[in-house]
C-alpha atoms as a PDB file:
ATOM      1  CA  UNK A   1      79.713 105.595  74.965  1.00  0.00           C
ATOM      2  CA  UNK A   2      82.434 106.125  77.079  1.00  0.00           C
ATOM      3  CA  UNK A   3      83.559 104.190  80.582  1.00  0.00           C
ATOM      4  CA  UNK A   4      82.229 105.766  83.477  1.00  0.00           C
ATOM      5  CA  UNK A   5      83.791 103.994  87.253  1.00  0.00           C
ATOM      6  CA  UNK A   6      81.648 105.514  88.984  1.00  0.00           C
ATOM      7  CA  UNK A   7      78.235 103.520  86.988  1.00  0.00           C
ATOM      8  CA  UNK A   8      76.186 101.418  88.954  1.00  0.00           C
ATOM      9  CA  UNK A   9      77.875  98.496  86.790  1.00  0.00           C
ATOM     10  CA  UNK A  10      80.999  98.868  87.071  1.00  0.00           C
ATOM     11  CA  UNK A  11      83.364  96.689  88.584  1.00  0.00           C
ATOM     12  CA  UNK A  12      83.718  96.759  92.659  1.00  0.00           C
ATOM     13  CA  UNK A  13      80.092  98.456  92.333  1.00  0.00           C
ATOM     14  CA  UNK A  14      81.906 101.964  90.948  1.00  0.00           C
ATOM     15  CA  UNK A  15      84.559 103.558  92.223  1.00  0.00           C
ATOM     16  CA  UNK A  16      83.183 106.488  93.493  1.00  0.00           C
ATOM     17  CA  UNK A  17      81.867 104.677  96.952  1.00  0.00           C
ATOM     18  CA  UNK A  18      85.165 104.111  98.797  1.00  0.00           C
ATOM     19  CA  UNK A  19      87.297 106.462  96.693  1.00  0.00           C
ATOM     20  CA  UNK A  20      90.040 106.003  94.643  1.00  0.00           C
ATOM     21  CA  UNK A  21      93.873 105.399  95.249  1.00  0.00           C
ATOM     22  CA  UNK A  22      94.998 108.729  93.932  1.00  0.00           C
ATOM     23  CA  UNK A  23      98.804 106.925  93.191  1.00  0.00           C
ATOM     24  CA  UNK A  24      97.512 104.161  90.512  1.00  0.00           C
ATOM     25  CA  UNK A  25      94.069 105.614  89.887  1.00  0.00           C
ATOM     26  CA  UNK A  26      92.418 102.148  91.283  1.00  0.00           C
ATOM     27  CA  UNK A  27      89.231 101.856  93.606  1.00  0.00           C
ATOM     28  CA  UNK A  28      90.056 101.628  97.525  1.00  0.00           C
ATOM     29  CA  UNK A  29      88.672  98.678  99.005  1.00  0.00           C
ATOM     30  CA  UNK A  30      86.039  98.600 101.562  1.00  0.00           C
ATOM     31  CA  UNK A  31      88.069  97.446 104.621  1.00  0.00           C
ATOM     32  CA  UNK A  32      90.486  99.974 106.600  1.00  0.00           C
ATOM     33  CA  UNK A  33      93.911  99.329 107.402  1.00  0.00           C
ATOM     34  CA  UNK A  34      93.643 100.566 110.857  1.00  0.00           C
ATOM     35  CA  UNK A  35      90.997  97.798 111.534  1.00  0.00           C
ATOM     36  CA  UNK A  36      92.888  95.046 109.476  1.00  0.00           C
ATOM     37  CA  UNK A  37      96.179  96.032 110.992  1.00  0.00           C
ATOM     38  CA  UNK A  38      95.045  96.588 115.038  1.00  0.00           C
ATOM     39  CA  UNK A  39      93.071  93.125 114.489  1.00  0.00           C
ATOM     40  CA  UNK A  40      96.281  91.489 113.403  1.00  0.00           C
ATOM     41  CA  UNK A  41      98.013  92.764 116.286  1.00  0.00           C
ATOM     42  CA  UNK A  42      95.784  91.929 119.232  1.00  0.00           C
ATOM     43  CA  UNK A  43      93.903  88.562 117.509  1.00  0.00           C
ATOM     44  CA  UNK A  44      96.734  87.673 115.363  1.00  0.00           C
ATOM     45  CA  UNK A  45      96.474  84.179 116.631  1.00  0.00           C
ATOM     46  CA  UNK A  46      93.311  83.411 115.405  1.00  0.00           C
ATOM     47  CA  UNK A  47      93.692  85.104 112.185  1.00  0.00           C
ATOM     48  CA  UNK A  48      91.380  87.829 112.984  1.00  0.00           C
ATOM     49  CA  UNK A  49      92.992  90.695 110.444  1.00  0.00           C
ATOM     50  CA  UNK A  50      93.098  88.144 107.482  1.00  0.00           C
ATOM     51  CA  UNK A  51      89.817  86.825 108.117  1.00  0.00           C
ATOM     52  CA  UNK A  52      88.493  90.746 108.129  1.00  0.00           C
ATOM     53  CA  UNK A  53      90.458  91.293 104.687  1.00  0.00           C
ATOM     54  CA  UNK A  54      89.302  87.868 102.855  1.00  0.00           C
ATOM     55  CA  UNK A  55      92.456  86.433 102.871  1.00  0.00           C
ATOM     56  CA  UNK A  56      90.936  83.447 104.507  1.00  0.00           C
ATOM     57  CA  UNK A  57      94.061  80.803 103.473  1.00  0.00           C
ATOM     58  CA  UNK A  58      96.149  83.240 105.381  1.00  0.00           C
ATOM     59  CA  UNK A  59      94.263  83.326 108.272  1.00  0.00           C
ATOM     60  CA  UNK A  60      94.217  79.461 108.627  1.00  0.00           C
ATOM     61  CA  UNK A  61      98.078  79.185 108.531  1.00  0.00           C
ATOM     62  CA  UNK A  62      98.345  81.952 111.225  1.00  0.00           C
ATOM     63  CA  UNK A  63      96.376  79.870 113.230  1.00  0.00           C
ATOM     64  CA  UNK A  64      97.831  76.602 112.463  1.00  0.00           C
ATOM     65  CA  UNK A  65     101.442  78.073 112.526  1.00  0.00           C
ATOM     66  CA  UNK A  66     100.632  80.003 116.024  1.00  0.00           C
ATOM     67  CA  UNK A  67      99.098  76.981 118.253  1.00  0.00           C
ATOM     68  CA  UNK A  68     101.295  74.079 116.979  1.00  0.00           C
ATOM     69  CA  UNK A  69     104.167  76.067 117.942  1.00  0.00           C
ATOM     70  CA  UNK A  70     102.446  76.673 120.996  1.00  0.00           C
ATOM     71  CA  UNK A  71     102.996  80.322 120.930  1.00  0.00           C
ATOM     72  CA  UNK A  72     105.765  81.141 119.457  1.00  0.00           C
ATOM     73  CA  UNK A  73     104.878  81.212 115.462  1.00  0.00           C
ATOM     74  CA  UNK A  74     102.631  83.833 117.045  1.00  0.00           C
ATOM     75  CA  UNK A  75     105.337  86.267 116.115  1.00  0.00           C
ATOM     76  CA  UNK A  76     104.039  86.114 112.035  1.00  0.00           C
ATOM     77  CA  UNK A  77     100.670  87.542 112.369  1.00  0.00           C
ATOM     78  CA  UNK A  78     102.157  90.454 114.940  1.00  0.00           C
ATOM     79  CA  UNK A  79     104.584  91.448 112.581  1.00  0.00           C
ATOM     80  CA  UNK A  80     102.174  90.905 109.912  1.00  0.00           C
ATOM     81  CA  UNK A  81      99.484  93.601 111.442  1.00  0.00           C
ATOM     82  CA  UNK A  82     102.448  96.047 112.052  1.00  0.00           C
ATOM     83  CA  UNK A  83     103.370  96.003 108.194  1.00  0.00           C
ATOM     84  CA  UNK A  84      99.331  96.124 107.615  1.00  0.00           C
ATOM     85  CA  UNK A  85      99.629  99.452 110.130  1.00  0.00           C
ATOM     86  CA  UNK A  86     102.941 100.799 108.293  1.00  0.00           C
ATOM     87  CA  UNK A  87     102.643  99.560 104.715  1.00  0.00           C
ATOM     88  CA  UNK A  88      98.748  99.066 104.393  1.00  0.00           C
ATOM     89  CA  UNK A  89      97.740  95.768 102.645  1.00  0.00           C
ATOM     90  CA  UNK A  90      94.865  94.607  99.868  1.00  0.00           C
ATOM     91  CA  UNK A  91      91.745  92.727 100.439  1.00  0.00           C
ATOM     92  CA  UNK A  92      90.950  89.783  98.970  1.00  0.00           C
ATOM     93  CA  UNK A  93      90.071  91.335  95.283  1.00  0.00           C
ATOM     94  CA  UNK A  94      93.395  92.889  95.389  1.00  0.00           C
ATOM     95  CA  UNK A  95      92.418  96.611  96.033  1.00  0.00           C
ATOM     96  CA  UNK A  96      94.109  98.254  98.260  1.00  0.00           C
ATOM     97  CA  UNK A  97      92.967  98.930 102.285  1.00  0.00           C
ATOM     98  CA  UNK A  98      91.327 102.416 103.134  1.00  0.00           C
ATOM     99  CA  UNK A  99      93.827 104.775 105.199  1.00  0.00           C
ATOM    100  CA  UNK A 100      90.494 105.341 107.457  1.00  0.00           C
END
């Protein structure tokens, strides 16, 4: 029997449902990049992108980094949401973010 992605089995619950990354052929992930990367930008201090994407150890240093250098560490999570905007990103399971 051959492998079918798109099975109601198959891993990330088949392919089919968010698409596939036409470059490497792997299933898209759930989350957009316009979301992850525009909730970086404006709640970047509280981690709001990485929460949104799973990366949840992320998140917490964002936070940790931005208030106990009262402000100024907030500079990591804005120019982390611009590369999420320019570059895209993965979620949590490693698949990469939706261009919509």
């Amino acid at each position: 029997m051959a492998y079918d992605p798109n099975a109601p089995g198959a891993p990330y619950g088949g392919a089919g449902q968010y698409g596939v990354d036409p470059a490497t052929g792997l299933p898209l992930s759930d989350k957009s990049k316009l979301v992850a990367g525009l909730l970086q930008i404006l709640l970047g201090a509280f981690g709001a992108g990485r929460f949104y994407t799973g990366h949840t150890g992320m998140a917490i240093g964002q936070i940790a980094v931005t208030w106990l250098t009262c402000g100024i560490g907030g500079l990591w999570p804005l120019i982390d949401g611009i590369l999420i905007l320019v570059n895209g990103g993965t979620d949590a399971q490693g698949r990469r973010l939706r261009d919509n």
